[in-house]
C-alpha atoms as a PDB file:
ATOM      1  CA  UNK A   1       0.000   0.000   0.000  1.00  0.00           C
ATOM      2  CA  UNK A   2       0.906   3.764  -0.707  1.00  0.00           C
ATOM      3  CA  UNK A   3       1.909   5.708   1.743  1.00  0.00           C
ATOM      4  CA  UNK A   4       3.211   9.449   2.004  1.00  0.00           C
ATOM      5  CA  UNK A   5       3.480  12.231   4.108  1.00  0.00           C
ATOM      6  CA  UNK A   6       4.193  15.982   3.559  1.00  0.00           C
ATOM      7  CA  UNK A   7       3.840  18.497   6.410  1.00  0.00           C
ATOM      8  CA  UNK A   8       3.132  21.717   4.760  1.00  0.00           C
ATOM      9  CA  UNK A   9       4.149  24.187   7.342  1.00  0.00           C
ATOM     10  CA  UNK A  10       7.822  22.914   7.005  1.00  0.00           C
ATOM     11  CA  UNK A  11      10.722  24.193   4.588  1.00  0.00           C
ATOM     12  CA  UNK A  12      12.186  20.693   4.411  1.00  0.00           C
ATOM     13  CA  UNK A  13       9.078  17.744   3.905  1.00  0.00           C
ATOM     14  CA  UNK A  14       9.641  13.725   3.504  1.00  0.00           C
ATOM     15  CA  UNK A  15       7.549  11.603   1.357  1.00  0.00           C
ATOM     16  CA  UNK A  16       7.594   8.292   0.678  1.00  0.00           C
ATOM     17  CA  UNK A  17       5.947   7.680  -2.987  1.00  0.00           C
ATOM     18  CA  UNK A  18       5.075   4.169  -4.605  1.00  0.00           C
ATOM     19  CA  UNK A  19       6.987   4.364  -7.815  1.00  0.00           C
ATOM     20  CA  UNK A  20       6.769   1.709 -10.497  1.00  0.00           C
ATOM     21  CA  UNK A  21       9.908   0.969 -13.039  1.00  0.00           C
ATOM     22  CA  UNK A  22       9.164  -0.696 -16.475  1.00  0.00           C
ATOM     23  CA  UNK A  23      10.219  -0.864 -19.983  1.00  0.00           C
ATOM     24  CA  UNK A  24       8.396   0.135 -23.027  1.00  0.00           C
ATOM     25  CA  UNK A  25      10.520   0.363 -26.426  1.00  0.00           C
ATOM     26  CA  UNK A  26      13.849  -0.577 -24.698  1.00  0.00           C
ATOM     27  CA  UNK A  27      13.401   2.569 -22.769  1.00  0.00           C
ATOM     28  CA  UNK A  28      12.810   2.359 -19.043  1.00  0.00           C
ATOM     29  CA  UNK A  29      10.319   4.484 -17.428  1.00  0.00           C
ATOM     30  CA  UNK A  30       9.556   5.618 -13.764  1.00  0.00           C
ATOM     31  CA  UNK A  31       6.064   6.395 -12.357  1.00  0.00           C
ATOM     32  CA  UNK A  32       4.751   8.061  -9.476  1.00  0.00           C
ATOM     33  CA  UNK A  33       1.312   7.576 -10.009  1.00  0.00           C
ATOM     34  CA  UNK A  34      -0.060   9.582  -6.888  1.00  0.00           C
ATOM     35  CA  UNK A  35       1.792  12.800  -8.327  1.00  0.00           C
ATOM     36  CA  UNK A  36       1.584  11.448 -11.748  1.00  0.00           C
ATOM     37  CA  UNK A  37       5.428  12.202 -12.512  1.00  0.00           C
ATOM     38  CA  UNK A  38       7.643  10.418 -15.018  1.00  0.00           C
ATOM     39  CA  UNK A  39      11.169   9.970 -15.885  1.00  0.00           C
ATOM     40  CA  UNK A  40      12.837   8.173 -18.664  1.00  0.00           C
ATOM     41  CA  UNK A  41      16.271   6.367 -19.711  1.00  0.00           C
ATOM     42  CA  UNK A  42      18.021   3.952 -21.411  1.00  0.00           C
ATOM     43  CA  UNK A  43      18.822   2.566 -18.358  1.00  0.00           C
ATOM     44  CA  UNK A  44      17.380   2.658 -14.648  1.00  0.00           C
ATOM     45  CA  UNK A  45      19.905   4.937 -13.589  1.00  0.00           C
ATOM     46  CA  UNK A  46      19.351   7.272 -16.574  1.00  0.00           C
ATOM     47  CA  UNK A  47      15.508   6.976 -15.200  1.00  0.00           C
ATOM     48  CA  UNK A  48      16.141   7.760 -11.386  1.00  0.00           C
ATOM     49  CA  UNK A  49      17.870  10.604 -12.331  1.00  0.00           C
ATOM     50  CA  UNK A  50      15.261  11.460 -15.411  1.00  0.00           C
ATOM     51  CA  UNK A  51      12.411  11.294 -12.363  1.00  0.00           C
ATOM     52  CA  UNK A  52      14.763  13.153  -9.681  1.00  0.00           C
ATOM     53  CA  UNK A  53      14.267  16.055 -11.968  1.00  0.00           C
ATOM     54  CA  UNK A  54      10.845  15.686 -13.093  1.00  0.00           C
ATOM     55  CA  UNK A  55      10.236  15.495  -9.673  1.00  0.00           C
ATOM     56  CA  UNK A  56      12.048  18.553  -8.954  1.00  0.00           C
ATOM     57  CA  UNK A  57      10.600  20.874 -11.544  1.00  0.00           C
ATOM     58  CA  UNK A  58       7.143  19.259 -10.376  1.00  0.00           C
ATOM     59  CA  UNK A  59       7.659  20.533  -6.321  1.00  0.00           C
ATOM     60  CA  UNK A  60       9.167  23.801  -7.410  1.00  0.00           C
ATOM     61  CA  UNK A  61       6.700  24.704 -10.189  1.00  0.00           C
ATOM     62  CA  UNK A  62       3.478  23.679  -7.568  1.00  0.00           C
ATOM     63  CA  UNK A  63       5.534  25.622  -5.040  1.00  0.00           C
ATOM     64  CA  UNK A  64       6.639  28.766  -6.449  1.00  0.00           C
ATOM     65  CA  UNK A  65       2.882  29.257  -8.030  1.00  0.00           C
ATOM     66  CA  UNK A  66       1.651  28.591  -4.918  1.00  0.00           C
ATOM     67  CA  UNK A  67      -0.480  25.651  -6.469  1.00  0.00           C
ATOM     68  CA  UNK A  68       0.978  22.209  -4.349  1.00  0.00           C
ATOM     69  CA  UNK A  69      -2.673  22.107  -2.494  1.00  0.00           C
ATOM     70  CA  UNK A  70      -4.942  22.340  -5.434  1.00  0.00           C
ATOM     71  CA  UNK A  71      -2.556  19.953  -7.296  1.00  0.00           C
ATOM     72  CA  UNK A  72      -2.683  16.758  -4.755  1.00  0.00           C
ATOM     73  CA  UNK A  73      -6.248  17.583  -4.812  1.00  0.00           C
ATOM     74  CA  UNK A  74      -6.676  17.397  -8.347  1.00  0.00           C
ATOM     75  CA  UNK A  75      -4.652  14.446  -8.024  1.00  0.00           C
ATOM     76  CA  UNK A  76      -6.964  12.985  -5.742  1.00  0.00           C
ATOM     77  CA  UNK A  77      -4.972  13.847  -2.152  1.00  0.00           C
ATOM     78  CA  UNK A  78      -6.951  14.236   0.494  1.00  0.00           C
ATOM     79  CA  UNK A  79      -6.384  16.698   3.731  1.00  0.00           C
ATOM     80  CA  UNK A  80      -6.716  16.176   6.967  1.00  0.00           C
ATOM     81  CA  UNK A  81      -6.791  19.199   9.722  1.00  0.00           C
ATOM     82  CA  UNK A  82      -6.786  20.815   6.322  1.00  0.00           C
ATOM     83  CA  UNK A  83      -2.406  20.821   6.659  1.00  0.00           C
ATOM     84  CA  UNK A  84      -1.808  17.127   6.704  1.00  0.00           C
ATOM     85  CA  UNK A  85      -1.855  15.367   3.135  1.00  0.00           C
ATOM     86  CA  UNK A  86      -3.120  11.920   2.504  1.00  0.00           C
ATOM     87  CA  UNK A  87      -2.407  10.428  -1.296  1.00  0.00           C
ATOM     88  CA  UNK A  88      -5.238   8.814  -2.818  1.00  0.00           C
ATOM     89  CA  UNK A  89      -5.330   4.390  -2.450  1.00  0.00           C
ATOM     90  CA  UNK A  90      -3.561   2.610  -5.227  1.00  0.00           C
ATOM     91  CA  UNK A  91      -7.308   1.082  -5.828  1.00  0.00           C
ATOM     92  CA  UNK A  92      -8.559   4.768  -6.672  1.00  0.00           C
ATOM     93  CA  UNK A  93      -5.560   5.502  -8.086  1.00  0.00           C
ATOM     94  CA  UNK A  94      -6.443   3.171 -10.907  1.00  0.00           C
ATOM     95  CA  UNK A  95      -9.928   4.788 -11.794  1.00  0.00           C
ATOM     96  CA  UNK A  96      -8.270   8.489 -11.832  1.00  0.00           C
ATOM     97  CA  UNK A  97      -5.331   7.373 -13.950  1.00  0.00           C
ATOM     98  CA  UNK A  98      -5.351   5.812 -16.421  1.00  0.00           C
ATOM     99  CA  UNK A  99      -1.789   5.383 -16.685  1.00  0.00           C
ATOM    100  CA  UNK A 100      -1.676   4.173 -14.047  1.00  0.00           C
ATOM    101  CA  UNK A 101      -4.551   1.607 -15.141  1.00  0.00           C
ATOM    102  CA  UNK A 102      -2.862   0.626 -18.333  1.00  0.00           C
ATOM    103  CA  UNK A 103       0.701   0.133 -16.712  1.00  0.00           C
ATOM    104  CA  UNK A 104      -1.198  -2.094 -13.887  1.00  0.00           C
ATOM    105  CA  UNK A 105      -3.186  -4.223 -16.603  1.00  0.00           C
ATOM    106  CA  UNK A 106      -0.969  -4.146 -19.425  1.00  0.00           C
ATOM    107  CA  UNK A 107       2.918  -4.305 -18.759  1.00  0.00           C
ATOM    108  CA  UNK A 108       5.475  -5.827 -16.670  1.00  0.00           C
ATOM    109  CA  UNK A 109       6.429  -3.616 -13.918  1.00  0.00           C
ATOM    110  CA  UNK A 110       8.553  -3.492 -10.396  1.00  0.00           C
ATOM    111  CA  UNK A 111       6.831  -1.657  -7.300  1.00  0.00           C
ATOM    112  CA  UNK A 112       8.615  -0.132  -4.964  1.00  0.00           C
ATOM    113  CA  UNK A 113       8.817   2.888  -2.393  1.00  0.00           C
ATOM    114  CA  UNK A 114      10.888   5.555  -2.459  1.00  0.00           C
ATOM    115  CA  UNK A 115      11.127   8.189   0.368  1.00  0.00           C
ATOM    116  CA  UNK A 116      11.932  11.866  -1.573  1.00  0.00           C
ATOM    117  CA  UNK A 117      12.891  15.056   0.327  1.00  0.00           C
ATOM    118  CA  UNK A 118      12.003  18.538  -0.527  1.00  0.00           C
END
């Protein structure tokens, strides 16, 4: 199960995101399906890195624009105490994405966490 944390009235914030890793034209690919991030490479390490910047431009975009909140909830993140974020269940995850759907039900994937600081 997904899990993840982000405490909004910090500077520095931990998450730990399910990311999946799979291949698709001899290319491998990273997902984060509860931010719905992606990074790309010839090989995984080309990927992590690929993702460490997607995932980058992703925080500091949402942040500097001052659009994080609305983003998770668009994402399907829920709040609670309206500071603590909850990412949305890989089972609802499946209905919002559909990326997410068609790597679950069509390709060969690994699943793992990842905790990611920002």
């Amino acid at each position: 199960m997904e899990t993840a944390t982000i405490n909004k009235r910090k500077t520095d914030s931990s998450v730990e995101l399910h990311l999946l890793e799979f291949a698709e034209n001899e290319v491998t690919i990273i997902y984060a399906p509860a931010l719905d991030v992606t990074g790309y490479g010839n090989t995984v390490k080309e990927a992590k890195a690929s993702f460490e910047i997607s995932l980058n431009e992703f925080l500091s975009y949402t942040t500097e624009n001052a659009t994080l909140e609305t983003t998770l909830t668009q994402l399907g993140w829920t709040f609670v105490n309206d500071s603590q974020p909850i990412p949305p269940k890989q089972i609802d995850l499946i209905s919002i994405s559909e990326t997410f759907n068609d790597i679950v039900n069509n390709k060969n994937y690994k699943s793992y966490k990842q905790t990611v600081s920002f």
